[in-house]
Protein backbone atom coordinates (compact mmCIF):
# COMPACT_ATOMS: atom_id res chain seq x y z
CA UNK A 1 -27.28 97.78 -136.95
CA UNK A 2 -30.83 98.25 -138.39
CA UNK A 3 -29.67 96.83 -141.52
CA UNK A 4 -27.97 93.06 -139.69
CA UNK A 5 -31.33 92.78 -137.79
CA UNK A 6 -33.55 93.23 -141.16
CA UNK A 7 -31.43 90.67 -143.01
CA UNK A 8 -31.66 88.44 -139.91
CA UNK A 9 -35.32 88.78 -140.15
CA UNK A 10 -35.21 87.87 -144.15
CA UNK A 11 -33.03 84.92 -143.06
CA UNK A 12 -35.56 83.54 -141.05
CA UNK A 13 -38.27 83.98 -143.29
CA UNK A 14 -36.85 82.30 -145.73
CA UNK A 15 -35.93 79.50 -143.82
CA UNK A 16 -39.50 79.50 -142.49
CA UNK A 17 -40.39 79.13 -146.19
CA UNK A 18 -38.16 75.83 -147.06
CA UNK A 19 -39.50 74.40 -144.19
CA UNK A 20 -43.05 74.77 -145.46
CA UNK A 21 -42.13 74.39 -148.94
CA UNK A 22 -40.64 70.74 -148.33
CA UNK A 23 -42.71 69.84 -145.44
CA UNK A 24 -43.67 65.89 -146.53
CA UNK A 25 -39.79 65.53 -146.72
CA UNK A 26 -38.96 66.48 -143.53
CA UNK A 27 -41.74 64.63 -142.20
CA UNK A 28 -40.32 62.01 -143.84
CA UNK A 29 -36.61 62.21 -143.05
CA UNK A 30 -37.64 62.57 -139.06
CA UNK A 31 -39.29 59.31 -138.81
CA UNK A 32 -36.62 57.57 -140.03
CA UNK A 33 -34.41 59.23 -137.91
CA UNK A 34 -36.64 58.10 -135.11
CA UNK A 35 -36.20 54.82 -136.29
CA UNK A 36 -32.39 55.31 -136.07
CA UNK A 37 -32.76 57.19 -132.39
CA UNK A 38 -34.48 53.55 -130.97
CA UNK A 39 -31.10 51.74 -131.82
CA UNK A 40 -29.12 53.85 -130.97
CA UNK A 41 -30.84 54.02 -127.10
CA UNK A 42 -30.80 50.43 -127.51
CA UNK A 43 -27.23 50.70 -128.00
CA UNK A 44 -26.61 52.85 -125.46
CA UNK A 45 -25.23 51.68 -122.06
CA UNK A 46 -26.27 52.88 -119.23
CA UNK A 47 -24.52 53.30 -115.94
CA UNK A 48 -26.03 52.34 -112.29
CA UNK A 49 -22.60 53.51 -110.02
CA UNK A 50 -22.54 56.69 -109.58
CA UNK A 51 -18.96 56.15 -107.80
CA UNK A 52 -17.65 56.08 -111.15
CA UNK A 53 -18.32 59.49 -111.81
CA UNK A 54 -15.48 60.35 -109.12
CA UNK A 55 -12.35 62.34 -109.77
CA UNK A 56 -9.27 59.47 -111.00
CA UNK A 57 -7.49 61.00 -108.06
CA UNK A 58 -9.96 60.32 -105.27
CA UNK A 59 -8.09 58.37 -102.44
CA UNK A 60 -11.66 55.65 -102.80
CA UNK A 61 -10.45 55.25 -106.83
CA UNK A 62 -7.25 54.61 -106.26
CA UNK A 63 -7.95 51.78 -104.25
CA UNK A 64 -10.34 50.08 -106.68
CA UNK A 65 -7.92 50.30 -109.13
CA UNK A 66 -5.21 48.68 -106.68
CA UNK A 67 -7.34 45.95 -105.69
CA UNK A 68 -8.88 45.48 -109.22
CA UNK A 69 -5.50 45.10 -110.60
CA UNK A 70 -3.14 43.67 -108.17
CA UNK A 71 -5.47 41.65 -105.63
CA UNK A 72 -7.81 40.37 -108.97
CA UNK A 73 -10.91 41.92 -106.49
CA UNK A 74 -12.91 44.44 -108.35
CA UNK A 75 -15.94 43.90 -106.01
CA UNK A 76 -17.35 41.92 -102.99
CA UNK A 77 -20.76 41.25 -101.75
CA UNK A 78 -21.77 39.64 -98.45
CA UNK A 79 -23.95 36.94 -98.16
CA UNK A 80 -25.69 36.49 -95.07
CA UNK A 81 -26.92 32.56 -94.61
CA UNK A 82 -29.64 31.70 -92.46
CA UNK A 83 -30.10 28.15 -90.95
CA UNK A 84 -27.59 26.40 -93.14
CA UNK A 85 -24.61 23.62 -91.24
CA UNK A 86 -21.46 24.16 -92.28
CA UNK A 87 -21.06 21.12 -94.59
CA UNK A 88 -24.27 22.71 -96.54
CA UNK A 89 -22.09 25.96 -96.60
CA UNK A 90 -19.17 24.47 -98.47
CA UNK A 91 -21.26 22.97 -100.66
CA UNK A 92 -22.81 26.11 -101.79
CA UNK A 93 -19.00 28.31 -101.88
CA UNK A 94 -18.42 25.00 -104.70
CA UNK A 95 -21.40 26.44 -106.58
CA UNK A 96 -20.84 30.19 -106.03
CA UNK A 97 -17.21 29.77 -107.42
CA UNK A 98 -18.57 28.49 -110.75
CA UNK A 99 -20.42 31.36 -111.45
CA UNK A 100 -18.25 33.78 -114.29
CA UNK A 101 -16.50 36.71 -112.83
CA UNK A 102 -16.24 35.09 -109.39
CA UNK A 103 -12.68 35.28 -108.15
CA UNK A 104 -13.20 33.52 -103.95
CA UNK A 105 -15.58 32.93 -101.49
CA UNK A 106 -14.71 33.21 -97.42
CA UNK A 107 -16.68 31.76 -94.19
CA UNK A 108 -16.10 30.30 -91.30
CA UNK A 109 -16.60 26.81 -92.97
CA UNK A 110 -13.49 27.55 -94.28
CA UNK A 111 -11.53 27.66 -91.12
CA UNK A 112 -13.61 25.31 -89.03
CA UNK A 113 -14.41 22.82 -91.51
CA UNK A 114 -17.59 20.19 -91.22
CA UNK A 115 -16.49 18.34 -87.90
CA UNK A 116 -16.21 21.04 -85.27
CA UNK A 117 -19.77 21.82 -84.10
CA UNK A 118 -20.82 25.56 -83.68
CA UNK A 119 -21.57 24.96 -79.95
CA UNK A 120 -17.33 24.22 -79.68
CA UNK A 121 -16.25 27.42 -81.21
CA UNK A 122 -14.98 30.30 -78.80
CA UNK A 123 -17.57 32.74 -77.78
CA UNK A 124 -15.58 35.53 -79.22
CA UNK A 125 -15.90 34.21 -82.55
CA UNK A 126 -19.44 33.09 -82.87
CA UNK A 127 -20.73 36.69 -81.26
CA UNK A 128 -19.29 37.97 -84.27
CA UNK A 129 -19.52 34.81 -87.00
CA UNK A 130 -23.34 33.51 -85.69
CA UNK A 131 -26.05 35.44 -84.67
CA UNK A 132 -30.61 34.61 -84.15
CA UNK A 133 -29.08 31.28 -86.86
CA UNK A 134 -27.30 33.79 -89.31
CA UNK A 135 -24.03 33.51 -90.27
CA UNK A 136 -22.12 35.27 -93.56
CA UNK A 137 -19.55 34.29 -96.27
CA UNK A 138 -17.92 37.07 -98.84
CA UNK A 139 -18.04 36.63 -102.32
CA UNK A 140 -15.43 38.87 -104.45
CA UNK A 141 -15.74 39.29 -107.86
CA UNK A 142 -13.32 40.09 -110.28
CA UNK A 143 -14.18 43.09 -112.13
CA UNK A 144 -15.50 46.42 -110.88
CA UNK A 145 -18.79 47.25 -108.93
CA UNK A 146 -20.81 48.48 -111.56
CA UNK A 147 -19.08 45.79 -114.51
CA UNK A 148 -22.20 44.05 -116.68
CA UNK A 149 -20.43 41.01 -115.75
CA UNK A 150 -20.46 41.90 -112.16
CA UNK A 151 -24.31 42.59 -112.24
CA UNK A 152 -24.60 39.77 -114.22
CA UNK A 153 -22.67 37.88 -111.62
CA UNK A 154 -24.98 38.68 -108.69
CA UNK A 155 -27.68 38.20 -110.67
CA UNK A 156 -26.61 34.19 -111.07
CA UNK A 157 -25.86 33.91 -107.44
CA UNK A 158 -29.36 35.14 -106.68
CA UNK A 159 -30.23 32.36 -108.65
CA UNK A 160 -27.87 30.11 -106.74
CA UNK A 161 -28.99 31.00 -103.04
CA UNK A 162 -32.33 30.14 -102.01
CA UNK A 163 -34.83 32.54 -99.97
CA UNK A 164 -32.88 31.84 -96.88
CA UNK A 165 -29.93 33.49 -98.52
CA UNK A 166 -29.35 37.33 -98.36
CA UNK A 167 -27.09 39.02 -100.50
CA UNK A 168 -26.08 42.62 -99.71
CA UNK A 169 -23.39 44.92 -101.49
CA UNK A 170 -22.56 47.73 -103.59
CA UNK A 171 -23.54 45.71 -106.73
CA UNK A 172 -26.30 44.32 -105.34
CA UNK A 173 -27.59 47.48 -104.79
CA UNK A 174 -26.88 48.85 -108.23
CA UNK A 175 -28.51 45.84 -109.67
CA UNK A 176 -31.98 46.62 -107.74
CA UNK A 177 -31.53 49.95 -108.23
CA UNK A 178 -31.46 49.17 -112.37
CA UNK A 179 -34.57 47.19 -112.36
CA UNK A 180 -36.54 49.66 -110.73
CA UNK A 181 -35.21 52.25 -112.54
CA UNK A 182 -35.79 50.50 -115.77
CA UNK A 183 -39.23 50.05 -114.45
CA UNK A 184 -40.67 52.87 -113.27
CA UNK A 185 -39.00 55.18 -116.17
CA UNK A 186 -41.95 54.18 -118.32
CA UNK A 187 -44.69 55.23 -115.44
CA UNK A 188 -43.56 58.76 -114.40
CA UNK A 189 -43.01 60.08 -118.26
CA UNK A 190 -46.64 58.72 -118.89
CA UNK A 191 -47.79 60.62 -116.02
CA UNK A 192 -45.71 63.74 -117.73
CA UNK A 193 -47.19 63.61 -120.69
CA UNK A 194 -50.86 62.74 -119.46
CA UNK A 195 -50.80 65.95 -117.37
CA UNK A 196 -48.85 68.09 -120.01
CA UNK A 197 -51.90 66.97 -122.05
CA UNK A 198 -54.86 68.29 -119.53
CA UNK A 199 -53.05 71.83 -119.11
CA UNK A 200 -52.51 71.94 -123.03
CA UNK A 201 -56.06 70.92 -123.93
CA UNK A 202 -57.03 73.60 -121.25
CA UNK A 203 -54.50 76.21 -122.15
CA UNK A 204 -54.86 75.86 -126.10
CA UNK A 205 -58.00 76.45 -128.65
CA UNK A 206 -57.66 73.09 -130.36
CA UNK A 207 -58.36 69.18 -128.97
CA UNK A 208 -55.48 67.84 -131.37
CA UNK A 209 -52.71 70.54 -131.46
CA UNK A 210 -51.90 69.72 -127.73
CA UNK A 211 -51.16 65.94 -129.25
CA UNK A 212 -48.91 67.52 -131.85
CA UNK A 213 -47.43 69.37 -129.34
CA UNK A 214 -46.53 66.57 -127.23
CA UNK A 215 -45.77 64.03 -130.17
CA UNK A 216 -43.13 67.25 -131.47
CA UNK A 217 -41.47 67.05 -128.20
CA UNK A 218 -41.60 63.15 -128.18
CA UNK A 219 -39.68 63.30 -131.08
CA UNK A 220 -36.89 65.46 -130.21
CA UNK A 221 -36.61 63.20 -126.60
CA UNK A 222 -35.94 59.95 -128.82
CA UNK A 223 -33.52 62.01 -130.89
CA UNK A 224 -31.89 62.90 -127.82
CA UNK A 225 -31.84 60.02 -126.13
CA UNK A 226 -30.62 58.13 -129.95
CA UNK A 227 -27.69 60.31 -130.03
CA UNK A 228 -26.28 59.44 -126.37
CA UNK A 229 -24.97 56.78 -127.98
CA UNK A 230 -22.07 59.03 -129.63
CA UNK A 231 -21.42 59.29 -125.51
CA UNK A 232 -20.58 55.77 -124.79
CA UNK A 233 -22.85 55.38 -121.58
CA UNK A 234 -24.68 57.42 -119.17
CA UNK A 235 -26.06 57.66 -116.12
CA UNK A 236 -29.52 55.81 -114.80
CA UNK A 237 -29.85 59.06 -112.97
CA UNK A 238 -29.69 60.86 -116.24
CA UNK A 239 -31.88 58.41 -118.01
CA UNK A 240 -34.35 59.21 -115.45
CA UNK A 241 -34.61 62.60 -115.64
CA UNK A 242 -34.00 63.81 -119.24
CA UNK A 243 -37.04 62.87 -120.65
CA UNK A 244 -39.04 64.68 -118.71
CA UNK A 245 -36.70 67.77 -118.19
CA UNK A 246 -36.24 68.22 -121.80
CA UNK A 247 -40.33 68.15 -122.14
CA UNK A 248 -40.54 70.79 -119.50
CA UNK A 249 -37.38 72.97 -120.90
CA UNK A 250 -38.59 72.89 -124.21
CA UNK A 251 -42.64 73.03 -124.29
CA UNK A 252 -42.60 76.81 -123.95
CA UNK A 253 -40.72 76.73 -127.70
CA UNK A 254 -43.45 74.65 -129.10
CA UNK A 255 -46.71 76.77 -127.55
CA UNK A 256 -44.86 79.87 -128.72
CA UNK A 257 -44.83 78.67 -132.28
CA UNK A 258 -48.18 77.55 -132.00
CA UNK A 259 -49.73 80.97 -130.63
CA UNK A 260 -47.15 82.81 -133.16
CA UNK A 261 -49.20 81.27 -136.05
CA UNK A 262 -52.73 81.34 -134.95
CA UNK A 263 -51.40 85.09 -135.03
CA UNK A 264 -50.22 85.23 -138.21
CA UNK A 265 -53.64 83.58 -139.64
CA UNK A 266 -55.77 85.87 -138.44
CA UNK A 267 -54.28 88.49 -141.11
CA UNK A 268 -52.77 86.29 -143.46
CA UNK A 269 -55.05 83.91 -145.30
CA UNK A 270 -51.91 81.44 -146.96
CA UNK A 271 -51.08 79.00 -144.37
CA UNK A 272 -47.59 78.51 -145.59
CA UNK A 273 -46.94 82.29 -145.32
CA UNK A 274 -48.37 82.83 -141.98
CA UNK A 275 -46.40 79.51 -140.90
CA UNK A 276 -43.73 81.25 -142.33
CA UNK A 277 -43.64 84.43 -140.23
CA UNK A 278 -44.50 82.43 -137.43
CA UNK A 279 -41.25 79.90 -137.34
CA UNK A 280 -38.99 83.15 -138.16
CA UNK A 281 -40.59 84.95 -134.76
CA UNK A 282 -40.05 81.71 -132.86
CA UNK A 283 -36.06 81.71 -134.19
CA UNK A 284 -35.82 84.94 -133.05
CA UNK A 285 -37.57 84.81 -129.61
CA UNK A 286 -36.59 81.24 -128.79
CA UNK A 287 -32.92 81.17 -130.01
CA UNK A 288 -31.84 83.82 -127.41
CA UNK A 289 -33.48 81.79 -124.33
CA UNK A 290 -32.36 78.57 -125.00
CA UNK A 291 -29.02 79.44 -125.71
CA UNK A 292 -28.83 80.63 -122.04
CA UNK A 293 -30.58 77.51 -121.01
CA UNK A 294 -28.11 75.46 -123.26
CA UNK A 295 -24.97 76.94 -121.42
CA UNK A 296 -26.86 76.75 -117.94
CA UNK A 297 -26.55 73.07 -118.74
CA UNK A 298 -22.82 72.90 -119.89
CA UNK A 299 -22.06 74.70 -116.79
CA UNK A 300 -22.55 71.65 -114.99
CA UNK A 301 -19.25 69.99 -117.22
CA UNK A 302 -16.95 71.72 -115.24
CA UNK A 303 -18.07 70.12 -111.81
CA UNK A 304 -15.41 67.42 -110.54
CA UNK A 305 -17.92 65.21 -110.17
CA UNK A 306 -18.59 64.03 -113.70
CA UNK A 307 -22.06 62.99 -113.18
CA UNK A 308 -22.35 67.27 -113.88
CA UNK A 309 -20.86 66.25 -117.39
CA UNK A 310 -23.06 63.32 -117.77
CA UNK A 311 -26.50 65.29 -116.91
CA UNK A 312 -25.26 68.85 -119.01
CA UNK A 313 -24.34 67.44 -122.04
CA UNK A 314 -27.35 65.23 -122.44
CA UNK A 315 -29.57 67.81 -121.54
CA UNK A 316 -27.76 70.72 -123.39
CA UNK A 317 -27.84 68.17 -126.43
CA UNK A 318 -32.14 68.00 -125.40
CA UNK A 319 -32.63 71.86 -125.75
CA UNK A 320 -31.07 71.91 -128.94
CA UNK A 321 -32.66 68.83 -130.22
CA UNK A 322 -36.05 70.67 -129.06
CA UNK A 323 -35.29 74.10 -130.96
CA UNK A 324 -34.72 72.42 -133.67
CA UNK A 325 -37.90 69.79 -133.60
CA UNK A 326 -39.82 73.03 -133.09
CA UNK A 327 -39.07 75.32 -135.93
CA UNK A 328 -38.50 72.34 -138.57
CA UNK A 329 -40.77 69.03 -137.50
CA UNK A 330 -43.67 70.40 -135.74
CA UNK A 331 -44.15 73.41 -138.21
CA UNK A 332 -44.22 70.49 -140.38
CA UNK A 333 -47.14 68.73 -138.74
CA UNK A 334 -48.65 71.14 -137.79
CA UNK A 335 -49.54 72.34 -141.90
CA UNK A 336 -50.13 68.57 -142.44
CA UNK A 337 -52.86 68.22 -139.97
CA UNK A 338 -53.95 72.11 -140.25
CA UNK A 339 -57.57 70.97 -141.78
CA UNK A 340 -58.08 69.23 -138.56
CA UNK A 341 -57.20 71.81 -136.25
CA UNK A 342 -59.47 73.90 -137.17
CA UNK A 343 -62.45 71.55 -137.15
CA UNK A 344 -61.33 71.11 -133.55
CA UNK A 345 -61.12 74.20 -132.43
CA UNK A 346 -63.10 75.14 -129.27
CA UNK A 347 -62.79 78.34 -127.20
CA UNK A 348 -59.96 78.66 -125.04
CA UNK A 349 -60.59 77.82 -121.16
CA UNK A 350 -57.16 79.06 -119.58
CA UNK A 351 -57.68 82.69 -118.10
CA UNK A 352 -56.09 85.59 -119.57
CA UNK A 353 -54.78 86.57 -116.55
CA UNK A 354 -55.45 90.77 -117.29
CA UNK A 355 -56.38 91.48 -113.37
CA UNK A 356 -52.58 90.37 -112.26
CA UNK A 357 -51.11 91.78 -114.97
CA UNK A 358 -52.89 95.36 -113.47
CA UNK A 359 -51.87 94.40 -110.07
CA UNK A 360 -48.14 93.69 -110.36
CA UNK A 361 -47.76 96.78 -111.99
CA UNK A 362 -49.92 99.02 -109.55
CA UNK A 363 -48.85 97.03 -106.63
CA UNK A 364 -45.33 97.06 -107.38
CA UNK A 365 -43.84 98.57 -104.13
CA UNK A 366 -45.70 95.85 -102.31
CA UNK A 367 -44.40 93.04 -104.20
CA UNK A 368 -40.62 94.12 -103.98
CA UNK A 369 -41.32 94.60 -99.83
CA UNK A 370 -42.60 90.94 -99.65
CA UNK A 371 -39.63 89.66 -101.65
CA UNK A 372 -37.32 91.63 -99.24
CA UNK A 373 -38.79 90.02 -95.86
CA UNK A 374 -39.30 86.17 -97.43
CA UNK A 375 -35.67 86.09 -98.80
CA UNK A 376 -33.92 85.72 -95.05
CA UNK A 377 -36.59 83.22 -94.97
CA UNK A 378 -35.32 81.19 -97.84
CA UNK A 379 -32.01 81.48 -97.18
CA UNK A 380 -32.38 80.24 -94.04
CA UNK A 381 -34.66 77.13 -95.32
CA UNK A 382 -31.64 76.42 -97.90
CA UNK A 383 -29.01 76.73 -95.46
CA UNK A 384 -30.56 74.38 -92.65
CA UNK A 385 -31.92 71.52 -94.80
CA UNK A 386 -30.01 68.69 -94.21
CA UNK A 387 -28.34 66.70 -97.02
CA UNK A 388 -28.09 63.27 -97.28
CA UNK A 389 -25.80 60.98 -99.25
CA UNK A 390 -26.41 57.81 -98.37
CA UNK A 391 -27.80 55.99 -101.63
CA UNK A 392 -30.12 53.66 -99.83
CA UNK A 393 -32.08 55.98 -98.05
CA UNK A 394 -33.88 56.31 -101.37
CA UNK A 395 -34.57 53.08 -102.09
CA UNK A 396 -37.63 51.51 -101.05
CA UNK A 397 -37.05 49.00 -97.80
CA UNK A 398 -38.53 46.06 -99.53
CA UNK A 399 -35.91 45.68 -102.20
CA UNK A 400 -33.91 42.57 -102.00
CA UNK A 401 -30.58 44.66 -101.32
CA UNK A 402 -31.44 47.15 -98.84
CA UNK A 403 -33.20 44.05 -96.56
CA UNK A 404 -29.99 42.14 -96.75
CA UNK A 405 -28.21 45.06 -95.94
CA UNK A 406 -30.76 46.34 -92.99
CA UNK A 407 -30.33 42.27 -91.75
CA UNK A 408 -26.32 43.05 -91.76
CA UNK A 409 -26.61 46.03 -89.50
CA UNK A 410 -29.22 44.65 -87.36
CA UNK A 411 -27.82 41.02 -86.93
CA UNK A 412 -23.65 41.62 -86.97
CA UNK A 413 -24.30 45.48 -86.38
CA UNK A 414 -21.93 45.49 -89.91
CA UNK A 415 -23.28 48.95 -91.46
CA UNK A 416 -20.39 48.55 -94.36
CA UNK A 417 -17.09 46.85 -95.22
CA UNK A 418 -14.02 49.06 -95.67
CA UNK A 419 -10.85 47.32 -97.33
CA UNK A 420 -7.29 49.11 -95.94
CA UNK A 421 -4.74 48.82 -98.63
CA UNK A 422 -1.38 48.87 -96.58
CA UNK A 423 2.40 49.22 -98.17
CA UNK A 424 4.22 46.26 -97.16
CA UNK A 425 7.03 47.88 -96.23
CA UNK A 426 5.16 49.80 -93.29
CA UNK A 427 6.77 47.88 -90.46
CA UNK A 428 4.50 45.31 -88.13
CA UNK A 429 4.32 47.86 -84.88
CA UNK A 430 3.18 50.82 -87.03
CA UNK A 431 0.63 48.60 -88.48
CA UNK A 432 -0.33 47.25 -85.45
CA UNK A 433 -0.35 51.10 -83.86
CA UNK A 434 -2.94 51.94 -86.54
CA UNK A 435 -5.13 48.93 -85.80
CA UNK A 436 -5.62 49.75 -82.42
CA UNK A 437 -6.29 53.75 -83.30
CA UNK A 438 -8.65 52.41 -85.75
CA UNK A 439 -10.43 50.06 -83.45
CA UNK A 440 -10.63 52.80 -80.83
CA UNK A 441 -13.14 55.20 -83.21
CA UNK A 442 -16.47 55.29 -81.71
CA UNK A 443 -17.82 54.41 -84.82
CA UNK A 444 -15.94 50.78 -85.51
């Protein structure tokens, strides 16, 4: 047994030695791969329904595939209209029914046409048709929700409508839900990194190793992010969140290398030899944890919902990516640019933390007592905190979508639109039966 873990050891080494040894090429052959990792996220689709992600034999799939395929309706969105005579209306379904991907519009234009005044209608039907000035029309689209020509689609009849036009929707949603995605993405990693930075600078001896750091890391993300192309498409939420998962997962690899060969240089006076040591005690430390954190990740595959699969492999892929960024690239760097680490070297500012070391081992009995009595506590927290799944509760109110749709509820009291696909065979009194069970829920 001694003998496998001494020639593991020797393994290592040597590997730590190639590394060093042909540093300049690696260097080399990883920024061209970063050039190849932009493409490829350019390349890379990325997904704003997270509806898609359910089972194929979810009773809600089914029916999208029904109505996608036999009814030509992948998707609908509901316009509200504000201060607009019916003649205007028609004139505006003409233009809406130009736009690509658009299969039919529906008001009450439709039925009523442009010489029966409002005022003559039944009250029954303007209650629920006109409200405050409003009324609505329903746009269906061809493809599905999430389709770039359905986004696309909305997009134009934004374009189309003026500002007293509302338009509210699944795709709308998704479509206002991409944007700010897209454009907030940039913010919150900057933030990341910019705080990253200020504990590194503290925590380390050196002002430019924490930028190494940071710019190792950066590189493994765009590799990561390069090779999602090889997945087709993924999620926006896992867009959002890999970046700076993967930067907190995988740090703790690069420090440890870092400390590892200020280590090794305090006995060693070859840089390349002391790097050496250092990258084989970081394979052997680091190798162990991430694999668990790797198949943490991949856990996440086998939930139904295949968002799990979305979010594990990307981020499985981003701990590996890291490892390996971390005991080939930065390694790397970090001999490149040793010259100027050390002429930046300052004393190190982050505590040693000796005293709590001394307590949790003296005060052991203690610890263990207060872990006992705040467990019920948590459990108790993460039993009783409520859930939520309704997607626009995250969204801030002043997006475009989530007015229109707040104006839906408030005006027609129309929270959403539920389409009942019914066999044709089902005879007219059953159907009928089920109409008035389904207008008797208190919710309707």
């Amino acid at each position: 047994m001694a003998y496998y873990s001494m020639k593991g050891v020797l393994i290592c080494i040597d590997f730590g030695k190639a590394i060093c040894k042909h540093r300049k090429i690696i260097l080399l052959i990883s920024f061209i791969l970063i050039v190849l990792s932009f493409i490829g996220m350019n390349l890379t689709r990325v997904n704003y329904d997270i509806l898609v992600y359910l089972p194929e034999d979810v009773e809600t799939i089914k029916g999208e595939k029904i109505l996608s395929e036999d009814f030509n309706m992948g998707a609908f969105s509901v316009v509200i209209l504000e201060n607009m005579e019916s003649k205007d209306i028609i004139k505006l379904e003409e233009k809406i029914k130009e736009i690509d991907n658009v299969e039919m519009t529906v008001s009450i234009a439709d039925v009523i046409g442009t010489r029966v005044p409002i005022e003559m209608l039944p009250s029954d039907l303007t209650d629920k048709f006109y409200k405050e000035n409003e009324t609505v029309m329903l746009v269906t689209f061809k493809d599905q929700i999430s389709s770039d020509s359905t986004l696309k689609a909305v997009e134009t009849l934004r374009e189309v409508t003026d500002e007293h036009c509302k338009i509210s929707g699944m795709t709308a949603t998704v479509l206002d839900t991409r944007d700010l995605s897209n454009s907030e993405i940039l913010i919150y990693i900057v933030i990341a990194v910019a705080l990253c930075l200020i504990v590194l600078e503290i925590a380390l001896d050196s002002y430019i190793a924490p930028l190494l750091l940071l710019m190792n890391i950066g590189i493994a993300i765009l590799y990561n992010m390069g090779t999602n192309i090889f997945l087709g498409e993924i999620s926006y939420i896992t867009k959002a969140i890999s970046a700076v998962l993967q930067l907190g997962v995988t740090m703790d690899f690069a420090i440890f290398l870092y400390h590892s060969y200020m280590q090794e240089k305090e006995h060693i006076s070859d840089i390349n030899e002391a790097m050496a040591n250092a990258i084989s005690k970081t394979l052997l430390s680091v190798v162990g944890s991430s694999l668990t954190t790797i198949a943490g990740f991949l856990a996440l595959c086998s939930m139904n919902l295949t968002l799990g699969k979305d979010i594990g492999l990307v981020m499985a892929k981003g701990v590996m990516f890291g490892v390996i960024s971390v005991v080939t690239i930065l390694p790397a760097m970090i001999l490149q640019f040793n010259s100027i680490i050390e002429k930046t070297k300052h004393k190190e500012i982050f505590p040693k933390f000796t005293r709590v070391k001394g307590i949790v081992i003296k005060r052991y009995k203690i610890i263990i007592l207060i872990f006992i009595i705040v467990l019920p506590i948590a459990f108790y927290g993460y039993t009783n905190t409520e859930v939520y799944y309704n997607l626009d509760k995250s969204l801030p109110e002043d997006l475009a979508s989530v007015t229109a749709n707040n104006d839906l509820k408030e005006t027609f009291n129309m929270v959403s639109m539920e389409l009942l696909l019914v066999d044709k065979n089902i005879p007219d009194n059953k159907v009928n039966a089920m109409l008035d069970e389904i207008e008797a829920l208190d919710r309707y």
